[in-house]
C-alpha atoms as a PDB file:
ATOM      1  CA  UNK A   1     -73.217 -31.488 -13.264  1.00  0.00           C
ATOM      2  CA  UNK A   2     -71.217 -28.785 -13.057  1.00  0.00           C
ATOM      3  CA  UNK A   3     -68.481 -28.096 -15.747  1.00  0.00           C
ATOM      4  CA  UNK A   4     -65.752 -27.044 -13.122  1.00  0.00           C
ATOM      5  CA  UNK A   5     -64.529 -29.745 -11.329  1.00  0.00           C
ATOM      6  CA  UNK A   6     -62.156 -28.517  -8.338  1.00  0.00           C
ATOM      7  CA  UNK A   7     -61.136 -32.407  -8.056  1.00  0.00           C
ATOM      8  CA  UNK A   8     -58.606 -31.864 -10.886  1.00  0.00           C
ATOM      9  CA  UNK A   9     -57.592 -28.989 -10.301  1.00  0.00           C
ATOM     10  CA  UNK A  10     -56.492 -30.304  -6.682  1.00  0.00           C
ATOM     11  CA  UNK A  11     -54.979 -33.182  -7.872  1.00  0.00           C
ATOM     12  CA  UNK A  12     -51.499 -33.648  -6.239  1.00  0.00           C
ATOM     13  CA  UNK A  13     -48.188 -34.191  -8.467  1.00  0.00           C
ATOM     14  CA  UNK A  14     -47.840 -38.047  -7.500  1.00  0.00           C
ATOM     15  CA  UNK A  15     -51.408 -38.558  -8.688  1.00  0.00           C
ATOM     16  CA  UNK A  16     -50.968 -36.964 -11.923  1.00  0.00           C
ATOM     17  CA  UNK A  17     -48.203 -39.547 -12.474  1.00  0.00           C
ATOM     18  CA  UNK A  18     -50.504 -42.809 -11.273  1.00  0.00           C
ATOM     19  CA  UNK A  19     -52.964 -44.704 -13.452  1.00  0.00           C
ATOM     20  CA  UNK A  20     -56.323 -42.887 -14.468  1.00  0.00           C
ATOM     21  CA  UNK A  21     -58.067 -45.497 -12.094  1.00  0.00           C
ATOM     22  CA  UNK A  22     -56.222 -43.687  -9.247  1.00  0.00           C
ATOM     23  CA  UNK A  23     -56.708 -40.055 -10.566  1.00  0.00           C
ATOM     24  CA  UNK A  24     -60.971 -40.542 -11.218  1.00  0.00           C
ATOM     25  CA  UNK A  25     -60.928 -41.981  -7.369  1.00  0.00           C
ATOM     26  CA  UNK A  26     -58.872 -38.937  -6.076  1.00  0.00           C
ATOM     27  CA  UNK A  27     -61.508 -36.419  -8.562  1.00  0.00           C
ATOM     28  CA  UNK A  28     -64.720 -38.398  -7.650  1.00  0.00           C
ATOM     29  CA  UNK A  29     -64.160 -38.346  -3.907  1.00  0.00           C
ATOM     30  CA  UNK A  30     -62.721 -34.752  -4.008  1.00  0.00           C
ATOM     31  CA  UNK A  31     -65.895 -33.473  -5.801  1.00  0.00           C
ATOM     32  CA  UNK A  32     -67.959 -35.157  -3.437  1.00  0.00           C
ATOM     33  CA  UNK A  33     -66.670 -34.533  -0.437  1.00  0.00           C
ATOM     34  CA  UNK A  34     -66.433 -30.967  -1.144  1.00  0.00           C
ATOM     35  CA  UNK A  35     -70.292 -30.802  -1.499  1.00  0.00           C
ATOM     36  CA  UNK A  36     -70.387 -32.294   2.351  1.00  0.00           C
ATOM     37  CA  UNK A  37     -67.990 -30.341   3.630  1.00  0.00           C
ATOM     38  CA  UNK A  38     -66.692 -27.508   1.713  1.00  0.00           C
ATOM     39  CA  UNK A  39     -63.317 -26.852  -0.094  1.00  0.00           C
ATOM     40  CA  UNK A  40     -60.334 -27.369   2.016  1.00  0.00           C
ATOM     41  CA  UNK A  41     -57.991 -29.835   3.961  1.00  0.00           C
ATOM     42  CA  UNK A  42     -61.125 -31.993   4.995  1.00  0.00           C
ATOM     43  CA  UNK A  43     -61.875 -32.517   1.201  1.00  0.00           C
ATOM     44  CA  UNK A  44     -58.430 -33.645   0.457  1.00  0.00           C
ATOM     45  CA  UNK A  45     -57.636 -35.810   2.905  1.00  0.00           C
ATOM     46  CA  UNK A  46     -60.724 -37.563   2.578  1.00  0.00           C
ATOM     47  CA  UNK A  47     -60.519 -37.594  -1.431  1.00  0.00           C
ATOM     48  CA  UNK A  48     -56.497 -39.212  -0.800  1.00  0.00           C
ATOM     49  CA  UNK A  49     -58.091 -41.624   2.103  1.00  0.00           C
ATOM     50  CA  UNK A  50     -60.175 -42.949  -0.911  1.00  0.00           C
ATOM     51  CA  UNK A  51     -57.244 -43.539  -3.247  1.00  0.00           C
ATOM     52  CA  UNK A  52     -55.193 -45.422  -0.234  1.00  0.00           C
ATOM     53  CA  UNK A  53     -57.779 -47.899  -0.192  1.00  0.00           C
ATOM     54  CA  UNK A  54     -57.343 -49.463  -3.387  1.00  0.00           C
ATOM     55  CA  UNK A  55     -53.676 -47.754  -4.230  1.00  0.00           C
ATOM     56  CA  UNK A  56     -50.494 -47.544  -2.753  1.00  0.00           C
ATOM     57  CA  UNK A  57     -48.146 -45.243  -3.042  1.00  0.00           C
ATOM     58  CA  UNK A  58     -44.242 -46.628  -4.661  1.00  0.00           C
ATOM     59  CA  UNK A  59     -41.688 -43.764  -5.319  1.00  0.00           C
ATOM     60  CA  UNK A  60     -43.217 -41.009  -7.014  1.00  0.00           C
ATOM     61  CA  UNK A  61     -47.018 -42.395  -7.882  1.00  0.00           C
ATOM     62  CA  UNK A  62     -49.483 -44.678  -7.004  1.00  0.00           C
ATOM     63  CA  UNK A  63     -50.138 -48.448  -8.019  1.00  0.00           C
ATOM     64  CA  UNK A  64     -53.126 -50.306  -7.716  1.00  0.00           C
ATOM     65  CA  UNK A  65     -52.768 -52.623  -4.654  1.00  0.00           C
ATOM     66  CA  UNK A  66     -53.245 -56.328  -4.816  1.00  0.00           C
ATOM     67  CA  UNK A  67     -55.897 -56.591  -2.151  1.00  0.00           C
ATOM     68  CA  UNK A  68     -58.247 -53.792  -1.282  1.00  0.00           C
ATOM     69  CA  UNK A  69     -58.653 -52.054   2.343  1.00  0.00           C
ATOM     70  CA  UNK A  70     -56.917 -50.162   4.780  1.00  0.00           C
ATOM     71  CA  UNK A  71     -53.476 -49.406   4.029  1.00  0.00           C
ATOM     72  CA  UNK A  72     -52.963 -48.265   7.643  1.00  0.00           C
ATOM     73  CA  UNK A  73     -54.001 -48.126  11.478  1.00  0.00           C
ATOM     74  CA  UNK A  74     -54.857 -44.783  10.694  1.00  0.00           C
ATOM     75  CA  UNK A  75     -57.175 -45.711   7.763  1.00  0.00           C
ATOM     76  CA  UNK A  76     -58.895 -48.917   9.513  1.00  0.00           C
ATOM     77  CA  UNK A  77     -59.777 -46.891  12.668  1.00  0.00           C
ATOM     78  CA  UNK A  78     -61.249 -43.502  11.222  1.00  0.00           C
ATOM     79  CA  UNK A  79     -60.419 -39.863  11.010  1.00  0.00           C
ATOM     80  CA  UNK A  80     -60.564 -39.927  15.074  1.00  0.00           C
ATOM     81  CA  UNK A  81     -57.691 -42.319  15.447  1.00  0.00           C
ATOM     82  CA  UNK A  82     -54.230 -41.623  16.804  1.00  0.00           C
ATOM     83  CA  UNK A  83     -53.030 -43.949  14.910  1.00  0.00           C
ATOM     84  CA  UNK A  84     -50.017 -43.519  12.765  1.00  0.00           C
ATOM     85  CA  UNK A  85     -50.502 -43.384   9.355  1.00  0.00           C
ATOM     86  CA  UNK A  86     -47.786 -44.953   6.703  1.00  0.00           C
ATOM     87  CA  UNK A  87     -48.512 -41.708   3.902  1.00  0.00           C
ATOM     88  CA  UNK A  88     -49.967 -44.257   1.404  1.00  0.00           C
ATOM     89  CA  UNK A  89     -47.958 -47.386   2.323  1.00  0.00           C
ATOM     90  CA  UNK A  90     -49.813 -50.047   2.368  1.00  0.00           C
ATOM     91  CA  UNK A  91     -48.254 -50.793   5.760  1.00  0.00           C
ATOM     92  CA  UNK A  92     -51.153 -53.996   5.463  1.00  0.00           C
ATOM     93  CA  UNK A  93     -49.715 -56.028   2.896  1.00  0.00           C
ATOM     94  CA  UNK A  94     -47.656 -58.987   3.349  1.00  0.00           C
ATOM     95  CA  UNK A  95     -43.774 -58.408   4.274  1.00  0.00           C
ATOM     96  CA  UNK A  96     -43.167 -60.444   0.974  1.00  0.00           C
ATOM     97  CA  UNK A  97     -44.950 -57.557  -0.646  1.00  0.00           C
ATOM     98  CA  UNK A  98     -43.450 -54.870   1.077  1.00  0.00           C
ATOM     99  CA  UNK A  99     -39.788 -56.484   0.544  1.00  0.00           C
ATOM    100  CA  UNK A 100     -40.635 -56.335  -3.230  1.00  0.00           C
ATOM    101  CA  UNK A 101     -41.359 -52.509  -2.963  1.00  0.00           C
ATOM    102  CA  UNK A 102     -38.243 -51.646  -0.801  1.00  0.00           C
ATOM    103  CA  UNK A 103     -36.159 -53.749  -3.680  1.00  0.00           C
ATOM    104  CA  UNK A 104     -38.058 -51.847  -6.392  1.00  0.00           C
ATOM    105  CA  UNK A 105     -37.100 -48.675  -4.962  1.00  0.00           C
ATOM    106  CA  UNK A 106     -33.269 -49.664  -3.637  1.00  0.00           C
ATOM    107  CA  UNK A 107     -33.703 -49.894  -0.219  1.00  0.00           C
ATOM    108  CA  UNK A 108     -30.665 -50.692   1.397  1.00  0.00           C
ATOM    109  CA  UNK A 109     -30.679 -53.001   4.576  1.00  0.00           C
ATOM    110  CA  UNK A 110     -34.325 -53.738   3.824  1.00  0.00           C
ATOM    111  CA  UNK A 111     -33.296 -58.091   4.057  1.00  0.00           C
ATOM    112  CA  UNK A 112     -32.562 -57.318   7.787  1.00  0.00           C
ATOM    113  CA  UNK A 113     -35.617 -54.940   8.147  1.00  0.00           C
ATOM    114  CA  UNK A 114     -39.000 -55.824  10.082  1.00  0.00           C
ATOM    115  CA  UNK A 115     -42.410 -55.177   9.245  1.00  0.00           C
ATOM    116  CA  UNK A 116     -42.413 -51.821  10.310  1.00  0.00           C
ATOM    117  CA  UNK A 117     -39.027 -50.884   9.118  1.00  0.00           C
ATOM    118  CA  UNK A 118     -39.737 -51.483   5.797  1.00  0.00           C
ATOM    119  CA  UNK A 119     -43.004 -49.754   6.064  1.00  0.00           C
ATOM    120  CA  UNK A 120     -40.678 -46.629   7.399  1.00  0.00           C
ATOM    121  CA  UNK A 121     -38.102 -46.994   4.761  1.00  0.00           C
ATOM    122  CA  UNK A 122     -40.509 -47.274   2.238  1.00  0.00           C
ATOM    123  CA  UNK A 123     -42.016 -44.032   3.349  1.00  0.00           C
ATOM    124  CA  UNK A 124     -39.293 -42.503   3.321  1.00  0.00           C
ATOM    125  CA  UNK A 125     -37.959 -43.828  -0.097  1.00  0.00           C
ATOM    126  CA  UNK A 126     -41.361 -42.331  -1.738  1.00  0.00           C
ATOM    127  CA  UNK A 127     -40.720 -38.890  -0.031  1.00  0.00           C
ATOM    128  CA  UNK A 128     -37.167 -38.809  -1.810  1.00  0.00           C
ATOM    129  CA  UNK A 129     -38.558 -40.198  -5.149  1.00  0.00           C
ATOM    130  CA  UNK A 130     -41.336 -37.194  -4.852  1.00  0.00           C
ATOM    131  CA  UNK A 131     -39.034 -34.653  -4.100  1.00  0.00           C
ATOM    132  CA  UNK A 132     -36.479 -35.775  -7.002  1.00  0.00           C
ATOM    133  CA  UNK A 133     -39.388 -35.688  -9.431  1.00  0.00           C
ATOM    134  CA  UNK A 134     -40.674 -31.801  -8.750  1.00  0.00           C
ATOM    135  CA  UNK A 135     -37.147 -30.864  -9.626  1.00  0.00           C
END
């Protein structure tokens, strides 16, 4: 085994703030994936597929999901889907579930909200909590 491991050291920000569950996935998968297909974007996204599976992503890190699987069209069909993905929602769970995350992260009008709007607002929720904590 070789003593540099390019997994950590392409570990993103909201990772480094997630449980060490979530941060071995990410490394593991990384490592692994770059012996298949080389360092780069493929690498990544597969290593990050691997972590939506059993994580999703609230505010600025990752929590371990309550059911494991797809969090996403985009992640049940394959890397050759159009499908949308929900950048680590787990746009799968229940809308109980994903009312509890848009109240955990103060999303306003979220009672009125559908299924998909809360996956949206949600999304968009995390990208604000990300950005606010590389300042």
């Amino acid at each position: 085994m070789p003593s540099h491991m390019p997994g950590r050291e392409e570990l993103p920000d909201t990772l480094k703030r997630s449980p060490k569950k979530a941060q071995r996935t990410f490394i593991k998968t990384h490592d692994s994936a770059v012996e298949q297909y080389g360092e780069g974007e493929r690498a990544h996204r597969t290593a990050l597929s691997a972590v939506k599976h059993s994580f999703e992503k609230v505010g600025d890190h990752w929590e371990a999901k309550e059911k494991k699987g797809p969090s996403d069209a985009k992640a049940a069909g394959g890397r050759d889907t159009d499908a949308p993905t929900a950048g680590g929602v787990d746009a799968n769970a229940s809308k109980k579930h994903l009312m509890d995350v848009a109240r955990r992260l103060d999303v306003s009008g979220r009672s009125t909200m559908t299924k998909p709007e809360l996956v949206d607002a949600i999304q968009k929720a995390n990208d604000r909590e990300t950005r606010k904590a590389r300042e």
